[in-house]
Structures are given as C-alpha cells and as structure tokens.
C-alpha atoms as a PDB file:
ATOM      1  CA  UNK A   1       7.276 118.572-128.256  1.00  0.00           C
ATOM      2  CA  UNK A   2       3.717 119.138-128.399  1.00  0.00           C
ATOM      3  CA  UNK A   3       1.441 119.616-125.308  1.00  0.00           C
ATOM      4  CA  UNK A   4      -0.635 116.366-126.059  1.00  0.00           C
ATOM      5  CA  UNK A   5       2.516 114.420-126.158  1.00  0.00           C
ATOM      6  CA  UNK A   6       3.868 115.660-123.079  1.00  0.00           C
ATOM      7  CA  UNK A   7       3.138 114.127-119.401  1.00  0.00           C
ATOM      8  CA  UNK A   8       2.014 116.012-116.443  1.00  0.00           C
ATOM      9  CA  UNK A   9       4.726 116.324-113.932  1.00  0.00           C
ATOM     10  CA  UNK A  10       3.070 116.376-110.368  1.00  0.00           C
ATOM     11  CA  UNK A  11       2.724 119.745-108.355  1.00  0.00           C
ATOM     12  CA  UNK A  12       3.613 119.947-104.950  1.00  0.00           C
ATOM     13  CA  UNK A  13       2.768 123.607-104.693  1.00  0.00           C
ATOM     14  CA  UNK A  14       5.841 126.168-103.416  1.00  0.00           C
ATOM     15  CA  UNK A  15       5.579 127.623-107.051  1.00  0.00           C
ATOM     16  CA  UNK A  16       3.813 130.754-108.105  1.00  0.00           C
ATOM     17  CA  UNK A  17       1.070 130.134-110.966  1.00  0.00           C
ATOM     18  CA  UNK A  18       1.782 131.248-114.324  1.00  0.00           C
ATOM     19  CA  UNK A  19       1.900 134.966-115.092  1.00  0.00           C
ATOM     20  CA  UNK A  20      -1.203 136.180-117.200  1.00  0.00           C
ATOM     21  CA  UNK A  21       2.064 136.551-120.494  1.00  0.00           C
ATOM     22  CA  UNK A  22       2.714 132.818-119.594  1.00  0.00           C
ATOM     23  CA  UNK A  23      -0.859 131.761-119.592  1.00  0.00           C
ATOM     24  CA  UNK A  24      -1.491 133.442-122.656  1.00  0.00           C
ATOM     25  CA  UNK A  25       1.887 132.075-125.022  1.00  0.00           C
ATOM     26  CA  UNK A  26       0.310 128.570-123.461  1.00  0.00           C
ATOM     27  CA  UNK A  27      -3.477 129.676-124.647  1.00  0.00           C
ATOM     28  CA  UNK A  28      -2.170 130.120-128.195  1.00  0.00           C
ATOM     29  CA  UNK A  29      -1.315 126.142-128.625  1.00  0.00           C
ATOM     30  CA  UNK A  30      -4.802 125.075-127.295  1.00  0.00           C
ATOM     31  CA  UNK A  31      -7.631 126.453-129.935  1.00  0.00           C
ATOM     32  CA  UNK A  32     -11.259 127.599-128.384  1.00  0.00           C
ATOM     33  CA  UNK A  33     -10.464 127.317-125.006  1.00  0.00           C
ATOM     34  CA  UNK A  34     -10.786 130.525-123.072  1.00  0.00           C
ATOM     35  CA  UNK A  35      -8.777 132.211-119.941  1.00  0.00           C
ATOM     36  CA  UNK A  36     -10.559 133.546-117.256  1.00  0.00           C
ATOM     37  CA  UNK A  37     -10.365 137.458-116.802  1.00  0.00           C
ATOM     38  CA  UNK A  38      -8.466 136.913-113.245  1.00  0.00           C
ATOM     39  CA  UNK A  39      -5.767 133.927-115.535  1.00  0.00           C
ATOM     40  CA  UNK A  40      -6.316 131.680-113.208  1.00  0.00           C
ATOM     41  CA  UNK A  41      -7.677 129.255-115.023  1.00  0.00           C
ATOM     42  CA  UNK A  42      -9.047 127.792-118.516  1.00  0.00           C
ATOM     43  CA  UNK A  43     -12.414 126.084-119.802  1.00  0.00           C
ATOM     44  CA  UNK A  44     -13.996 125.470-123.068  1.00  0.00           C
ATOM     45  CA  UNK A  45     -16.835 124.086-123.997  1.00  0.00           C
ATOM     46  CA  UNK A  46     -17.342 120.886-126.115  1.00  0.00           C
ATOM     47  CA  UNK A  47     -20.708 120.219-128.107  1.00  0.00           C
ATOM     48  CA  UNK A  48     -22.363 116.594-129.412  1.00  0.00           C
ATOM     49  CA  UNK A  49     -24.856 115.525-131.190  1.00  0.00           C
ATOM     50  CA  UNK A  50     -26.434 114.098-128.004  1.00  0.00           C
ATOM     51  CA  UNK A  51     -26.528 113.154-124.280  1.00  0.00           C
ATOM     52  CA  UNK A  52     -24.670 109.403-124.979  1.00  0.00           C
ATOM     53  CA  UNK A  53     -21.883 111.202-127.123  1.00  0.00           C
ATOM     54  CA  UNK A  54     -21.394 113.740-124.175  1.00  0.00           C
ATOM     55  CA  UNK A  55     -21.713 111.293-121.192  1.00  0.00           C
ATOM     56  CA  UNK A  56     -19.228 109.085-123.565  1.00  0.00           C
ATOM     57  CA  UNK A  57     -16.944 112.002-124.041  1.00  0.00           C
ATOM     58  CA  UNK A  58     -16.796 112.736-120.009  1.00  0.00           C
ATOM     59  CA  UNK A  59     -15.453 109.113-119.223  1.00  0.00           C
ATOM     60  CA  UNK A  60     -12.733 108.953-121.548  1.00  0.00           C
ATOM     61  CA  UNK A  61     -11.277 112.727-120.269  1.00  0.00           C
ATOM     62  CA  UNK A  62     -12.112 111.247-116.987  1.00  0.00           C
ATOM     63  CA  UNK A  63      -9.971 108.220-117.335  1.00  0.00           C
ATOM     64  CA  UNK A  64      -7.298 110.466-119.006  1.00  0.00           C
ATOM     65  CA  UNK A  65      -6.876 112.631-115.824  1.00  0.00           C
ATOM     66  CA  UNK A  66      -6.639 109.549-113.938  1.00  0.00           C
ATOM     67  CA  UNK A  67      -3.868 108.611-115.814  1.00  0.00           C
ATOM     68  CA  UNK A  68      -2.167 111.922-115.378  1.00  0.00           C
ATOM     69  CA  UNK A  69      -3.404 112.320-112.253  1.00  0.00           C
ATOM     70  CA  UNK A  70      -4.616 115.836-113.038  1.00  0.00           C
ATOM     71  CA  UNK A  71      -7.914 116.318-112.468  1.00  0.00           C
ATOM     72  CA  UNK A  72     -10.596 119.197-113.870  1.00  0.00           C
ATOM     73  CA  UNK A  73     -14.031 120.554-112.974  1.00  0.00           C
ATOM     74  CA  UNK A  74     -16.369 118.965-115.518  1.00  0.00           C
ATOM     75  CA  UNK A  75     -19.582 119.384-116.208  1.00  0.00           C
ATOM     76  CA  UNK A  76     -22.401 118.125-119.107  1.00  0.00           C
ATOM     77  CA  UNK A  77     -25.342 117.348-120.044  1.00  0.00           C
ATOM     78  CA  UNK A  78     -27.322 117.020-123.676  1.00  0.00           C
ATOM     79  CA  UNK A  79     -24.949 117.929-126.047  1.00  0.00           C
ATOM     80  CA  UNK A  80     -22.351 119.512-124.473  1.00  0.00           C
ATOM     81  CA  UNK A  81     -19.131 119.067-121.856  1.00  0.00           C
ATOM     82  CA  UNK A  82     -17.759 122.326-119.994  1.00  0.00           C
ATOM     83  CA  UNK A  83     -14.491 121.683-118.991  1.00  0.00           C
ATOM     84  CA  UNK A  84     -12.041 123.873-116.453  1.00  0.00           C
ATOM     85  CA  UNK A  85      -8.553 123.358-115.634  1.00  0.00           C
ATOM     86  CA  UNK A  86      -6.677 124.636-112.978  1.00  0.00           C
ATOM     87  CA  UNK A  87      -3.736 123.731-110.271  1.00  0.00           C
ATOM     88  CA  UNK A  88      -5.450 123.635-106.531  1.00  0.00           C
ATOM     89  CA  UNK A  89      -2.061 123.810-105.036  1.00  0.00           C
ATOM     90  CA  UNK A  90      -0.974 126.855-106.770  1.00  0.00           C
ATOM     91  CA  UNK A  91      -4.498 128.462-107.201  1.00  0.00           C
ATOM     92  CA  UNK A  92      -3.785 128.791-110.350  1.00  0.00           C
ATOM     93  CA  UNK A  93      -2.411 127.986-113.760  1.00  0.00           C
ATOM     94  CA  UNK A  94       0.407 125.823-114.295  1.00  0.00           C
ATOM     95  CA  UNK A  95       2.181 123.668-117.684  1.00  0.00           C
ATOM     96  CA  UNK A  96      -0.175 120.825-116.783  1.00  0.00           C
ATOM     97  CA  UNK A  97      -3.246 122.471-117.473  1.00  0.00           C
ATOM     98  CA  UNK A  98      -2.663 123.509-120.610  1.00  0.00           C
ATOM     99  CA  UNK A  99      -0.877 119.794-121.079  1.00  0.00           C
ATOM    100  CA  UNK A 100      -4.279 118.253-120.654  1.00  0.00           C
ATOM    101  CA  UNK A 101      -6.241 120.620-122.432  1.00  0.00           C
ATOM    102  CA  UNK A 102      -4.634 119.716-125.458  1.00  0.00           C
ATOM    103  CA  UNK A 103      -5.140 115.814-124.246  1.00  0.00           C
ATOM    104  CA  UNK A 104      -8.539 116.819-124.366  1.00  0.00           C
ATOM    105  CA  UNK A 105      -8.435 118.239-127.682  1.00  0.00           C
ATOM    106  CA  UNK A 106      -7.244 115.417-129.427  1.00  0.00           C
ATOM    107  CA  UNK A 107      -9.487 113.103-127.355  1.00  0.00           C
ATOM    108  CA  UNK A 108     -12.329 115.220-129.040  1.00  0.00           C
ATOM    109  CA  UNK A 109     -10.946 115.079-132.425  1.00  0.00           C
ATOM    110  CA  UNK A 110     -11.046 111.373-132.239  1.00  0.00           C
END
C-alpha cells in the first residue's frame, strides 16, 4: 500500500527510531524531501506563488496532522512552507513520518 494511503499508528515510545538504511529505503518513496545528516529526521521545503497560497497550504497539513494526530514543525511565510517530521517519543524517525510526508505530498499536488 502506498504511504499516503496508510494511517499513522500512535507511538508510545519503548521503540528505537529507524536505522539511517531504514530511513533511507523510506526517503526513496517521498521525492524532494531531505534527511538530516544525524537521520533523525526529514523536511522539505514547499514553494507558492504567494503568502495566501502558503498560509492556505499550512492549514490544510495542519488539519491533516490533526487527523492523524501526528504533528510536525512548520514554518512559512511568502511563498514558501518548511516542513520537518519527526517522532518526539523516539527522538527520532519512525513509519509515521514518512506516512505523512507523503500526505503532504499529495496535499501539495492538489
């Protein structure tokens, strides 16, 4: 199944965070975003045409991690969205990071 059709599963910590390896066979299904050098977590950056499409853009992946109750470091302003996912129980990288990037991703190609 692919990641944007998947649902996050919660984390209750107890679990190591993915292995760099892991990170990267994720990394490979979600295009332009990047892993930090330490794999510990993942941002990309989205562009727009303006501040309204951005701001616009930042409520909708907002409501999204609602819904999944998965939440990311976000940050914008004119024409562009930075985006960073990570687990904060695991202080790491986990499934549902890369599960919500792709959310992301499709929300974008929208």
């Amino acid at each position: 199944m692919a990641l944007n059709e998947q649902t996050c599963m919660p984390c209750q910590g107890g679990i190591p965070p993915l292995s760099r390896e892991h990170a990267q066979n994720f990394l490979a299904q979600v295009t332009d975003w990047q892993l930090s050098d330490d794999a510990t977590l993942i941002k990309r950056r989205y562009t727009f045409i303006d501040f309204k499409s951005a701001l616009a853009f930042v409520n909708h992946v907002g409501q999204l991690c609602e819904e999944q109750n998965h939440h990311p470091d976000i940050t914008f302003g004119w024409g562009y969205v930075s985006v960073i996912f990570y687990t904060h129980k695991i202080k790491g990288l986990h499934e549902n990071d890369f599960i919500m990037a792709s959310k992301c991703d499709a929300l974008y190609a929208e």
